[in-house]
Each structure stands twice: as C-alpha cells, then as structure tokens.
Protein backbone atom coordinates (compact mmCIF):
# COMPACT_ATOMS: atom_id res chain seq x y z
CA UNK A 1 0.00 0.00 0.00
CA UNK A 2 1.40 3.27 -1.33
CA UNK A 3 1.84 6.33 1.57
CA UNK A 4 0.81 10.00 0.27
CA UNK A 5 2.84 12.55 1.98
CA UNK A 6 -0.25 14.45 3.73
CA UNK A 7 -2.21 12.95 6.41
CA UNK A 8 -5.63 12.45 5.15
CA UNK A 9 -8.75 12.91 8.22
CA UNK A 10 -12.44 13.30 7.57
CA UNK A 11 -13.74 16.33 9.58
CA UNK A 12 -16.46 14.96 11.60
CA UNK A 13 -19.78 16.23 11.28
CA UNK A 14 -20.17 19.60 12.41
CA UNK A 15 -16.88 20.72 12.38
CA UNK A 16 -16.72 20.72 8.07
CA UNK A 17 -15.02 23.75 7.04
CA UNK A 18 -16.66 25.71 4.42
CA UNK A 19 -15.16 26.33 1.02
CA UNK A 20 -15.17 30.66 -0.13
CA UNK A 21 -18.14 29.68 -2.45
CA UNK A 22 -19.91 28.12 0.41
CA UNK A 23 -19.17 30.60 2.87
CA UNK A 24 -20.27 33.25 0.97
CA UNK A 25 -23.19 31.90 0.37
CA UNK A 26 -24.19 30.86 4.37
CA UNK A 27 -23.74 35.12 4.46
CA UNK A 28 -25.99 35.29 1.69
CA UNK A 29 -28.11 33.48 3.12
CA UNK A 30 -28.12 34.54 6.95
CA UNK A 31 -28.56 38.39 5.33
CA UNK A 32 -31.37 37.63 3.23
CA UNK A 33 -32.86 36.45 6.61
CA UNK A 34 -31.90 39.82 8.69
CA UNK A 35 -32.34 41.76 5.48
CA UNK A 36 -35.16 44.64 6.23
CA UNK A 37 -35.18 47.93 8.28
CA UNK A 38 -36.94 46.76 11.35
CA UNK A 39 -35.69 42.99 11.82
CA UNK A 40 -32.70 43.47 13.58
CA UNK A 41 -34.68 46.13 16.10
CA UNK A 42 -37.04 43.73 16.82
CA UNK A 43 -35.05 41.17 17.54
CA UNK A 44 -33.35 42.76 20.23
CA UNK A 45 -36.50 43.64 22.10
CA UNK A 46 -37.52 39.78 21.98
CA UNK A 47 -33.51 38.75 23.35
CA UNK A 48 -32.86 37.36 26.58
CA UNK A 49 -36.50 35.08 26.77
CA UNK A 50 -38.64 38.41 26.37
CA UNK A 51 -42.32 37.66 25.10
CA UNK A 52 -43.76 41.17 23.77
CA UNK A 53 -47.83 41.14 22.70
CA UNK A 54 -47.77 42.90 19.20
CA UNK A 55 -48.62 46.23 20.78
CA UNK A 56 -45.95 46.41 23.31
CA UNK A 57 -43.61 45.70 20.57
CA UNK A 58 -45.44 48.66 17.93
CA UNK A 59 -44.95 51.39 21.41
CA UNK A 60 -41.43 49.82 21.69
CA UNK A 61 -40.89 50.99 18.20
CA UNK A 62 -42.89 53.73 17.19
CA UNK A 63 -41.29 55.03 14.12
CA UNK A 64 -42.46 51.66 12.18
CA UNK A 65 -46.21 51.35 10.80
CA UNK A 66 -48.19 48.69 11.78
CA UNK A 67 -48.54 46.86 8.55
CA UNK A 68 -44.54 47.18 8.42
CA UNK A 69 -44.13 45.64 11.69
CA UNK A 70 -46.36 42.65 10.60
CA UNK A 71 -44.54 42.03 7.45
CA UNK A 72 -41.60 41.62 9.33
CA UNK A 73 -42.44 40.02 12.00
CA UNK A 74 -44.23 37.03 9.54
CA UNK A 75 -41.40 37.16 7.38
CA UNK A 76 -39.37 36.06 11.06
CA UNK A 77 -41.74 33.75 11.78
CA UNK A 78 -41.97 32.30 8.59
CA UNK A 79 -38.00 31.93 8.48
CA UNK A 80 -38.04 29.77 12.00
CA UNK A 81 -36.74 33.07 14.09
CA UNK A 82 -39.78 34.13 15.77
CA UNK A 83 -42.62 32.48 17.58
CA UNK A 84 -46.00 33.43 17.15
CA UNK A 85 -48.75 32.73 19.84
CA UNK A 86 -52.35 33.15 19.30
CA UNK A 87 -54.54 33.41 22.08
CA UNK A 88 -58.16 32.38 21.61
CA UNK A 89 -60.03 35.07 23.29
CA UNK A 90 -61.87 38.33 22.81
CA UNK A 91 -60.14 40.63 22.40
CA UNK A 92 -57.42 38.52 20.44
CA UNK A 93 -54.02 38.31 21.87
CA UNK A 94 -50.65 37.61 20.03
CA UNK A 95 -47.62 36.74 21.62
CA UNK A 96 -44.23 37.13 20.15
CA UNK A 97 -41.17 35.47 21.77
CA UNK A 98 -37.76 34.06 19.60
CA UNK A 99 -37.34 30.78 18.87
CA UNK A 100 -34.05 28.99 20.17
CA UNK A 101 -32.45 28.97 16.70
CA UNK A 102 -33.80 32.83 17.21
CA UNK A 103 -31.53 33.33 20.26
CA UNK A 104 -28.77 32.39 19.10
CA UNK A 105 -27.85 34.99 17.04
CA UNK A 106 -27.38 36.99 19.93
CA UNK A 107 -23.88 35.90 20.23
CA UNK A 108 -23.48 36.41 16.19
CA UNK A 109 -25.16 40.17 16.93
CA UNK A 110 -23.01 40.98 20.03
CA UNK A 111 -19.66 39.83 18.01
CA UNK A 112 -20.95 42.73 15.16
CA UNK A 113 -21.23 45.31 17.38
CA UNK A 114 -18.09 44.59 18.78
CA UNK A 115 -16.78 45.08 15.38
CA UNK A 116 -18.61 47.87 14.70
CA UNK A 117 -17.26 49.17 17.94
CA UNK A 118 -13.46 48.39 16.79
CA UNK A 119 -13.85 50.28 13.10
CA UNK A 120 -14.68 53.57 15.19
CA UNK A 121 -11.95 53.18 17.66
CA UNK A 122 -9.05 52.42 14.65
CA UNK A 123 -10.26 54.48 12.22
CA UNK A 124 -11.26 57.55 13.97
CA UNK A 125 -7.81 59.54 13.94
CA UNK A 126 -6.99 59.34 11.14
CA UNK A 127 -9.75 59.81 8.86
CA UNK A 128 -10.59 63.02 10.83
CA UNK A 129 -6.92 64.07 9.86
CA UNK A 130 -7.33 63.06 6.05
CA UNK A 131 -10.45 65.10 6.00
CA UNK A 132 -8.67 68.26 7.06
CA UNK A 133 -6.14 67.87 4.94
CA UNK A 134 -8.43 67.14 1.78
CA UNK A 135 -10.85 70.07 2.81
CA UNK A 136 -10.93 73.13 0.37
CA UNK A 137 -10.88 75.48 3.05
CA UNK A 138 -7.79 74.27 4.37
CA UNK A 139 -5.84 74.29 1.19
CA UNK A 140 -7.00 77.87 0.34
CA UNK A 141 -8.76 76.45 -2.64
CA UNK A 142 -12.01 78.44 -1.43
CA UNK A 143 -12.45 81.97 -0.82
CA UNK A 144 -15.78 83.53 0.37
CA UNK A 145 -17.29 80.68 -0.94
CA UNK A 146 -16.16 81.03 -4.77
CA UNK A 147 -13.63 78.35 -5.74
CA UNK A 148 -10.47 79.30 -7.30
C-alpha cells in the first residue's frame, strides 16, 4: 500500500469547514434572513426570553407602521426566528417570543457590534486628519465661498 505525503482525516460532522463559495453563500443566506429595516430592532427587544404582545412591541418601536411591523415580524416567523402565539379570546391576543435557533444569534449580533465598535476606535484619527487635509478650506482652494 502506497503512503501520500499528507495525512488524510475526515472532519467529523459539524466541524466541516466551508469552502469561499460556500461561505459566501451561508452570508448570503443569513442576510437575506436579517435583510429589512426593522428585523434586527425587533429582535433585540424579543432577546434574553422576552415575550412582547404585538402592541408592546409597535410602542417599543414607534417610528415603524403597523402593517410594516407585521410584514416583518411574519417574514421572522416564517423563516423559524420568531414564535408566534395566538390566544383564543376576545379581544385577540398575540404573543411574540424568539425561537431557540432565534436566540442564538445573539452571540453572532453581540460579536458585530463589537466590530462595529473596533472600526470607530481604529479608524477615527486618522480619517478626521485626512479630511482636514483634503478640505478646500484648508488648502485655500475656497475663498468667500467662490472656488479658485
């Protein structure tokens, strides 16, 4: 029996690592899920095991319409994020609470503001000094508002 000169393993399940082509399109994927303006809001007013009736969650978040808020909300639900409980009464109730697949992109969410928090804290000196020295006013290029 010949040898090869690399060790050859199976991954086990689970721990397959993901070619670029299939990586990119898990992101693809996972954005088409959080795609729209109010998702993402919503979501964090349902972390942590909260369950929110439909109107707590439209006075949580009063700059969205109501038939916004619904689309969105199905759309979650329909995706496996979000819960939705009816209770059979008058006048009707709906519950919303996440899901457990739901939850865990709290972790995923935390980890992007993180990063979100590390682009402001490199980047902030020295775009604010490549502005200034790219402004017109500070090469003399403008004078009482008439460029020369």
């Amino acid at each position: 029996m010949a040898r090869t000169h690399k060790k050859v393993r199976v991954l086990p399940k689970g721990k397959q690592k993901h070619t670029a082509a299939s990586a990119a399109k898990g992101v693809e994927d996972a954005m088409r899920i959080l795609e729209g303006r109010w998702k993402l809001v919503i979501l964090f007013h349902l972390f942590g095991g909260n369950v929110r009736r439909f109107s707590e969650l439209r006075r949580a978040i009063p700059a969205v319409s109501e038939k916004m808020l619904i689309q969105q909300l199905r759309q979650m639900e329909r995706d496996g994020i979000v819960r939705r409980f009816v209770h059979h009464q008058v006048p009707p109730k709906v519950d919303y609470s996440l899901t457990d697949w739901g939850q865990a992109l709290c972790p995923a969410l935390d980890a992007l503001l993180k990063w979100v928090d590390l682009k402001e804290t490199l980047t902030e000196a020295p775009w604010i000094e490549l502005r200034q020295a790219h402004s017109p006013l500070e090469r003399g290029v403008v004078k009482n508002g008439v460029d020369l």
